[in-house]
N, C-alpha and C. Protein backbone atom coordinates (compact mmCIF):
# COMPACT_ATOMS: atom_id res chain seq x y z
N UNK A 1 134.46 74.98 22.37
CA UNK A 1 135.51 74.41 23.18
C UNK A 1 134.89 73.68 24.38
N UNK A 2 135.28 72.57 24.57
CA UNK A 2 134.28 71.32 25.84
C UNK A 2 135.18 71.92 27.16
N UNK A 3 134.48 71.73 27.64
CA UNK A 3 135.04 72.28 29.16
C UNK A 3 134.75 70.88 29.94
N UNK A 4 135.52 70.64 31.08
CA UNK A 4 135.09 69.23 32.45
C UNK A 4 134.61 69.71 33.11
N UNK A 5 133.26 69.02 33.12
CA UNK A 5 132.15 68.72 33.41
C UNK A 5 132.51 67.74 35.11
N UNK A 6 132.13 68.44 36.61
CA UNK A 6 132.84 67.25 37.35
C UNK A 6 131.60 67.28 38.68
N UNK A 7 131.29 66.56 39.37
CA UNK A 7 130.53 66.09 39.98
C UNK A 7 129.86 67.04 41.14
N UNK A 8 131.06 67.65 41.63
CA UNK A 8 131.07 69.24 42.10
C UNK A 8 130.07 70.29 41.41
N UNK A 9 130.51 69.99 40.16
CA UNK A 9 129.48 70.65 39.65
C UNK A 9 127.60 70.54 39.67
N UNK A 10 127.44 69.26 39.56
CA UNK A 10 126.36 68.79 39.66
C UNK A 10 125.82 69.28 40.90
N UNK A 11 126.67 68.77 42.08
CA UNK A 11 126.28 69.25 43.68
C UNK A 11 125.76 70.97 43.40
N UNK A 12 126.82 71.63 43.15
CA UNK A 12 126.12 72.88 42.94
C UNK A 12 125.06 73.40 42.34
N UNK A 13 124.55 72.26 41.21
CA UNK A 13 123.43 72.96 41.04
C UNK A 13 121.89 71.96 41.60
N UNK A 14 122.71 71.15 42.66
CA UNK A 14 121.93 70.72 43.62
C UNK A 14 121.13 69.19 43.01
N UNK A 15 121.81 68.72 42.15
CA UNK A 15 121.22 67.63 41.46
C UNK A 15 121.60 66.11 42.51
N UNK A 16 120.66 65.62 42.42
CA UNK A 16 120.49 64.04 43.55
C UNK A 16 121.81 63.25 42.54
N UNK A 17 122.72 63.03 43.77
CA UNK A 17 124.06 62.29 43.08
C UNK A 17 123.31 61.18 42.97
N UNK A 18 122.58 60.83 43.71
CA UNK A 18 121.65 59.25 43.22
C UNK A 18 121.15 59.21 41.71
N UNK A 19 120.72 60.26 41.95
CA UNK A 19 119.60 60.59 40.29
C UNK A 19 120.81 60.23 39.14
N UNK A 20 121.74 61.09 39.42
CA UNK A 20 122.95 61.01 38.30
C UNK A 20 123.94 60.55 38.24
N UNK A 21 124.46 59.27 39.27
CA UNK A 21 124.65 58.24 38.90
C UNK A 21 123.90 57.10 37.95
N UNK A 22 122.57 57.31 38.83
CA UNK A 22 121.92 56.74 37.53
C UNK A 22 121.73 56.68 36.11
N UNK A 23 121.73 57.88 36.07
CA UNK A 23 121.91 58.62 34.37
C UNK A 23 122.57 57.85 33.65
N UNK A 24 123.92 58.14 34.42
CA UNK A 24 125.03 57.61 33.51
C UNK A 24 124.80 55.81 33.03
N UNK A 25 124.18 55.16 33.91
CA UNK A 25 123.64 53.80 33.81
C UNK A 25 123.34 53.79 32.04
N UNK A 26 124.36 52.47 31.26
CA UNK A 26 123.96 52.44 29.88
C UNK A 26 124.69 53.36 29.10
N UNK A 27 125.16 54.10 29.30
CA UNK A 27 125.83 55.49 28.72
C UNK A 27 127.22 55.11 28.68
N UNK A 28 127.86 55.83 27.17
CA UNK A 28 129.09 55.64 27.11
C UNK A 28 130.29 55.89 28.13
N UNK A 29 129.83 56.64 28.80
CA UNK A 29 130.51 57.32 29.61
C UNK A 29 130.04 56.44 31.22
N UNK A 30 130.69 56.09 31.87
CA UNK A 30 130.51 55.59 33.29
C UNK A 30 130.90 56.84 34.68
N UNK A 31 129.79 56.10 35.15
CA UNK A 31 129.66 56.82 36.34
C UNK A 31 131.17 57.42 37.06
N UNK A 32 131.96 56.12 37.33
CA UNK A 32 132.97 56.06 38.03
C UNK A 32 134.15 56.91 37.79
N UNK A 33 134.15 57.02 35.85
CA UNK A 33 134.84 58.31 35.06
C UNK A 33 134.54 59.56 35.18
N UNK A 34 133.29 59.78 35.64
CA UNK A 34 132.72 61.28 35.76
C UNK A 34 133.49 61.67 37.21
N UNK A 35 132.88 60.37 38.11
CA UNK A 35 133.78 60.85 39.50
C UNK A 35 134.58 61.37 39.63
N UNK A 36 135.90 60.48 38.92
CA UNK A 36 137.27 60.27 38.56
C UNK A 36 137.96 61.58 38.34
N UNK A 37 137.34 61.92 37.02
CA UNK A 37 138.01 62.49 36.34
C UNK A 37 136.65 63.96 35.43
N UNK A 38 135.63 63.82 35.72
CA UNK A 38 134.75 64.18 35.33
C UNK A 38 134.81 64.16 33.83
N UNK A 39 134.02 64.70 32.71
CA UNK A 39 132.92 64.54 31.37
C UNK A 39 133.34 65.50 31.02
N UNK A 40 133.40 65.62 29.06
CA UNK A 40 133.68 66.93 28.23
C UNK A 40 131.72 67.15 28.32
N UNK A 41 132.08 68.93 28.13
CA UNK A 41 130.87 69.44 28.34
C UNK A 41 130.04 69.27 27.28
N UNK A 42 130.90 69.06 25.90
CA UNK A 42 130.37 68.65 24.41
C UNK A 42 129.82 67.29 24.52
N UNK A 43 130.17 66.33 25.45
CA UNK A 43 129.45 64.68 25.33
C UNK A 43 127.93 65.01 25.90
N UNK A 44 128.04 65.44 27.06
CA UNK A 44 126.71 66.08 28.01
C UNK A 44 125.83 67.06 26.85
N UNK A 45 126.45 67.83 26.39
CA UNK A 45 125.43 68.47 24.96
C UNK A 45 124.86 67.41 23.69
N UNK A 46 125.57 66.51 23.82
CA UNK A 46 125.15 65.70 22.64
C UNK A 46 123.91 64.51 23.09
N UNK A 47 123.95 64.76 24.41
CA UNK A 47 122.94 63.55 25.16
C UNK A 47 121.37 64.22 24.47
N UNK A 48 121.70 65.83 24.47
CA UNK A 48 120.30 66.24 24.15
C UNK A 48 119.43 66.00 25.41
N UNK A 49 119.84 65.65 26.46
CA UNK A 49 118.65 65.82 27.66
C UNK A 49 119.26 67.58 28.43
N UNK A 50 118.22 67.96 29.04
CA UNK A 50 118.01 69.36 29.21
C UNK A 50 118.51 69.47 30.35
N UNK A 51 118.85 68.73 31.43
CA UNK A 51 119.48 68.38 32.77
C UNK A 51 121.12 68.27 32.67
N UNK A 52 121.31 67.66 31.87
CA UNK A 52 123.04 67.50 31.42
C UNK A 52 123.37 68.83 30.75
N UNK A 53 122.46 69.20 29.60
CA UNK A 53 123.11 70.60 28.89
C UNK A 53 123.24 71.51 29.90
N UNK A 54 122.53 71.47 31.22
CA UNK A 54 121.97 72.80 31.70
C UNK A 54 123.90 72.60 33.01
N UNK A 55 124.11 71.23 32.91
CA UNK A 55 125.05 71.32 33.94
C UNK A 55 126.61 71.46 32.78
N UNK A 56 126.25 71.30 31.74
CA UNK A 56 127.42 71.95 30.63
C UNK A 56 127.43 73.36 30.49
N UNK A 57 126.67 73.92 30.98
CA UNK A 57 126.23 75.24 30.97
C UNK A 57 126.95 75.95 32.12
N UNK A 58 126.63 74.88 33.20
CA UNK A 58 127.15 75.94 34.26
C UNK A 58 128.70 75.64 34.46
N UNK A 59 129.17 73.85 33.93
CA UNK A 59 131.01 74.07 34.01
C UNK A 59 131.11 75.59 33.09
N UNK A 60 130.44 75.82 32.07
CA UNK A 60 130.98 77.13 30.74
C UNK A 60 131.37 77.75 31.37
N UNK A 61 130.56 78.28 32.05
CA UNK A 61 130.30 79.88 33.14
C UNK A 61 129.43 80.12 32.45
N UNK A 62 128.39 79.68 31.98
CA UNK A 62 126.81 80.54 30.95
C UNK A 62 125.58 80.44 31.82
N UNK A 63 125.56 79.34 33.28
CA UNK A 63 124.81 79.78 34.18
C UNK A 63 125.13 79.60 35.79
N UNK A 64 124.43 80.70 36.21
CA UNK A 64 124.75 80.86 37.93
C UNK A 64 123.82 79.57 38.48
N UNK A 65 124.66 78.61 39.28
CA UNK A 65 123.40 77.33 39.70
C UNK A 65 122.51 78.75 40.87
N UNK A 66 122.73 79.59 41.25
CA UNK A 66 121.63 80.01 42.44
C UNK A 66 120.17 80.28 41.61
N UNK A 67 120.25 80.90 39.97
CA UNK A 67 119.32 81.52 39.76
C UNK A 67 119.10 81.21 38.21
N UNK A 68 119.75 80.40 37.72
CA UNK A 68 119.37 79.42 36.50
C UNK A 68 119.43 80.37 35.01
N UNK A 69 119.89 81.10 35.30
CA UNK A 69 120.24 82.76 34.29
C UNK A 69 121.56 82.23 33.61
């Protein structure tokens, strides 16, 4: 089940909103939509990069951003 994925989230696990705006650069998904409205946690798993799964992880509830568990 995809959970939203939202920018808040990112902050919490302390990721450079610069960095990941960038990301999204080229990607089906635009920056401005994530803002908006934030990302299913299943699109961010399908990127296959380890930075996005890990922040699909923490919308789940499968990790604490303090201690990466």
């Amino acid at each position: 089940m995809s959970t939203r994925v939202t920018i808040a989230h990112a902050r919490e696990l302390g990721y450079c909103v610069k960095g990941v705006r960038r990301w999204f650069d080229g990607r089906e998904r635009s920056w401005k939509a994530f803002v908006e409205h934030g990302v299913d946690s299943d699109w961010l798993r399908a990127t296959g990069d380890a930075m996005a799964i890990r922040l699909a992880d923490l919308a789940e509830g499968g990790v604490r951003a303090e201690d990466g568990s």
